[in-house]
Protein backbone atom coordinates (compact mmCIF):
# COMPACT_ATOMS: atom_id res chain seq x y z
CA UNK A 1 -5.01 19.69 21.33
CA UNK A 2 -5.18 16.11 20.94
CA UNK A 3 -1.68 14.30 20.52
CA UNK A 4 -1.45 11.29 18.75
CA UNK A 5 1.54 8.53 17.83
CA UNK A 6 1.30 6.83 14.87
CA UNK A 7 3.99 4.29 14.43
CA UNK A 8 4.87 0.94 12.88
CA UNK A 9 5.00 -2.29 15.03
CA UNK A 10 3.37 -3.59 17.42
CA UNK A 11 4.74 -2.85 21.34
CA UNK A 12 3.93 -5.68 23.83
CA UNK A 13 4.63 -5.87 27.39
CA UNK A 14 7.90 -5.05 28.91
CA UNK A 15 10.36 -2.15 30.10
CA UNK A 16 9.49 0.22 26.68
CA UNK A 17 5.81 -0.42 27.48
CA UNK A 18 5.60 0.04 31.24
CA UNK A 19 8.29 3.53 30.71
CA UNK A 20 5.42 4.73 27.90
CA UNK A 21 2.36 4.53 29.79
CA UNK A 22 4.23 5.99 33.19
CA UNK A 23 4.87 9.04 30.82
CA UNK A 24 1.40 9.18 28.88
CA UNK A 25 0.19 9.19 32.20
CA UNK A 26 2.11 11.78 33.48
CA UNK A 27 2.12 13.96 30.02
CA UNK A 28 -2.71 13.20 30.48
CA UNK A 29 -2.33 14.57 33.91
CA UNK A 30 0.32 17.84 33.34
CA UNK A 31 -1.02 18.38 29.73
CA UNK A 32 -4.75 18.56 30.79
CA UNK A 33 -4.43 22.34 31.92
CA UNK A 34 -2.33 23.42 29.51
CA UNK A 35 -4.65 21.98 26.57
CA UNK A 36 -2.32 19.40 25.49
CA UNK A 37 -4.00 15.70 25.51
CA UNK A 38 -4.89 13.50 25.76
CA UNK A 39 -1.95 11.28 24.47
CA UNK A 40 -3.34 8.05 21.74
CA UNK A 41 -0.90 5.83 19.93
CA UNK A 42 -2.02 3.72 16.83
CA UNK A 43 0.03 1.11 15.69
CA UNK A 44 0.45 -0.48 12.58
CA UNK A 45 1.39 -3.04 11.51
CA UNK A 46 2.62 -4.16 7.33
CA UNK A 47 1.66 -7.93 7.60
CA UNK A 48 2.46 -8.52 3.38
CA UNK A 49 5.92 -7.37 3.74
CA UNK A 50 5.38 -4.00 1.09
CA UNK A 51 7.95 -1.93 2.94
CA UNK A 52 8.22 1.87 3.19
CA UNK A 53 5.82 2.18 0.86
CA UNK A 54 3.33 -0.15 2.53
CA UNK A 55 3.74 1.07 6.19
CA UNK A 56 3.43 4.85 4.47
CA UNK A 57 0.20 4.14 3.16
CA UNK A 58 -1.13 2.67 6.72
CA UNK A 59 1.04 5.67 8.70
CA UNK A 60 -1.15 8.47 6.48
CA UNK A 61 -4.73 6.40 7.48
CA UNK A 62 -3.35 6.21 10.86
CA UNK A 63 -2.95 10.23 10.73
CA UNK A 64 -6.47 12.15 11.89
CA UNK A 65 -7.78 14.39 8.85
CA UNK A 66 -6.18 17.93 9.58
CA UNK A 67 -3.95 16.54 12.14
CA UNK A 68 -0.49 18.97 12.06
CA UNK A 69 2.17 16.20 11.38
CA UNK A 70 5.60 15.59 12.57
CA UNK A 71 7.67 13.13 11.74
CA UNK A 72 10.70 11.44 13.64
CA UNK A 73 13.55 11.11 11.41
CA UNK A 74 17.66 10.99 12.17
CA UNK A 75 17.74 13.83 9.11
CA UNK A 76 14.74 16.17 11.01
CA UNK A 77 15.58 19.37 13.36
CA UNK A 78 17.07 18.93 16.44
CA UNK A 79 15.84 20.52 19.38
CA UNK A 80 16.18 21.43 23.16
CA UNK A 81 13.40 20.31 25.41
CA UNK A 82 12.51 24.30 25.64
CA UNK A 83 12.43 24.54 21.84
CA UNK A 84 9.82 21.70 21.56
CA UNK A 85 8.00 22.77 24.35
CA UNK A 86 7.57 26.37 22.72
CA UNK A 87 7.16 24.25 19.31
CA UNK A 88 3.87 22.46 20.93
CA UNK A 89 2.35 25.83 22.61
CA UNK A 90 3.12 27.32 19.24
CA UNK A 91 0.88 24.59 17.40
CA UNK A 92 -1.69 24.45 20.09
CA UNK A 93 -1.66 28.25 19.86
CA UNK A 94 -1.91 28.34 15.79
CA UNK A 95 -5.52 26.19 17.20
CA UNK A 96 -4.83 22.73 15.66
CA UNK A 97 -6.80 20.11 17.20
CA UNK A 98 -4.77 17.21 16.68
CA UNK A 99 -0.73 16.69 16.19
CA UNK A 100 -0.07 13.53 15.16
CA UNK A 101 4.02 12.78 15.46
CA UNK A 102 5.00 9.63 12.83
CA UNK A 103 7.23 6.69 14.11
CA UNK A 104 8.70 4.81 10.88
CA UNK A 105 9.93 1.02 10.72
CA UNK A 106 13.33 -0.14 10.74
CA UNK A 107 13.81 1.33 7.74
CA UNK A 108 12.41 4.82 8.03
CA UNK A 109 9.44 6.73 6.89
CA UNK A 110 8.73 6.80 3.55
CA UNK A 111 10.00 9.93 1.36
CA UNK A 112 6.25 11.18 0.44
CA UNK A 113 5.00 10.81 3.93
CA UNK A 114 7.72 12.80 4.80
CA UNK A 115 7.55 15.23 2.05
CA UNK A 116 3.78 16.00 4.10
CA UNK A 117 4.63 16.68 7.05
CA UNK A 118 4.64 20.05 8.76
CA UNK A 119 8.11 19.30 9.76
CA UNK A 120 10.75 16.44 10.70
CA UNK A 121 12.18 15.79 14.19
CA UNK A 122 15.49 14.36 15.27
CA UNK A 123 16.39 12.75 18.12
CA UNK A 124 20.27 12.81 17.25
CA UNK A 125 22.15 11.92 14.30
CA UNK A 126 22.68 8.02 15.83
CA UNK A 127 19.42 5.58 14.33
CA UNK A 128 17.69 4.32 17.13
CA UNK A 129 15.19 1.65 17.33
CA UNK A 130 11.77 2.41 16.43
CA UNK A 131 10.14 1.68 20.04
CA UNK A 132 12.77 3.43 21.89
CA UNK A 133 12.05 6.53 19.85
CA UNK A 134 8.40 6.04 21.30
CA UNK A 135 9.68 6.19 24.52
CA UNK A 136 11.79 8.95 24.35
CA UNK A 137 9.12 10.75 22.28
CA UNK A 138 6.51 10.38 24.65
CA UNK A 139 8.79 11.37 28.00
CA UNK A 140 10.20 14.75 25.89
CA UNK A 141 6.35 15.43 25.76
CA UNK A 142 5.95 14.95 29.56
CA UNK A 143 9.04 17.37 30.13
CA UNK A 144 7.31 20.04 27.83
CA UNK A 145 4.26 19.82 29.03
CA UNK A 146 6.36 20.30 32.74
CA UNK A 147 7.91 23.04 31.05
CA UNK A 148 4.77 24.86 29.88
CA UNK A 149 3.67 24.27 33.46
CA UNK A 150 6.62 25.33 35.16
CA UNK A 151 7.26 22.18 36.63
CA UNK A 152 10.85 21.54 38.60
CA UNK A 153 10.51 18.38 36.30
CA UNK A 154 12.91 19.87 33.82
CA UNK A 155 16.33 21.72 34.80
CA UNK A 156 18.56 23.41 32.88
């Protein structure tokens, strides 16, 4: 199952961009068996200034057609690393080819593209910045694929 980030901005070098390919790397090489991967990120980026609305409409042609969709949003489902890693073998199981997980701008996702998707995620009640959710999206999905591979990565 091919897993794709689709989120708003543009990341350039630094410590959030060297952290996210160190853990697409990892999430490539671990997910591979398992059927999870390989790991793409689109970004886009609302030049004109239309808002939610704007970066919406660029999110949902960022989305691959059929792609199961989750979005990242402080009002989503929180989780335990175990519970999303069962939540991805569940989805890879149910035979989607692509999960696409939806990264908002600074001021969220807009209310119909979240009214599609399969189902919201929360990393906490706090709002955090839009590329730090990348990171911390991309090393949970390292940790489940570790999980799903019984890795000593994750401990409990």
């Amino acid at each position: 199952m091919r897993v794709h980030i689709c989120a708003v901005g543009r990341l350039r070098t630094g410590p959030e961009r060297a952290l996210i390919d160190d853990y697409t790397t990892r999430f490539d090489r671990t997910g591979r068996a398992l059927s999870l991967g390989p790991l793409a990120e689109v970004e886009v980026d609302d030049r004109k200034g239309g808002g939610m609305a704007a970066e919406g409409a660029l999110l949902r042609r960022a989305v691959p057609a059929g792609a199961r969709l989750i979005t990242l949003d402080e009002r989503g489902r929180l989780m335990t690393s175990v519970q999303f890693s069962e939540t991805l073998a569940q989805i890879r199981d149910d035979g989607a080819q692509d999960l696409a997980f939806v990264i908002g701008g600074a001021d969220g996702i807009d209310t119909g593209l979240r009214a599609q998707a399969n189902m919201s995620l929360s990393f906490g009640q706090m709002v955090w910045p839009h590329m730090l959710v990348r990171v911390m999206l991309v090393e949970q999905l390292y940790r489940a694929a570790s999980i799903l591979a019984g890795s000593p990565y994750h401990r409990v």
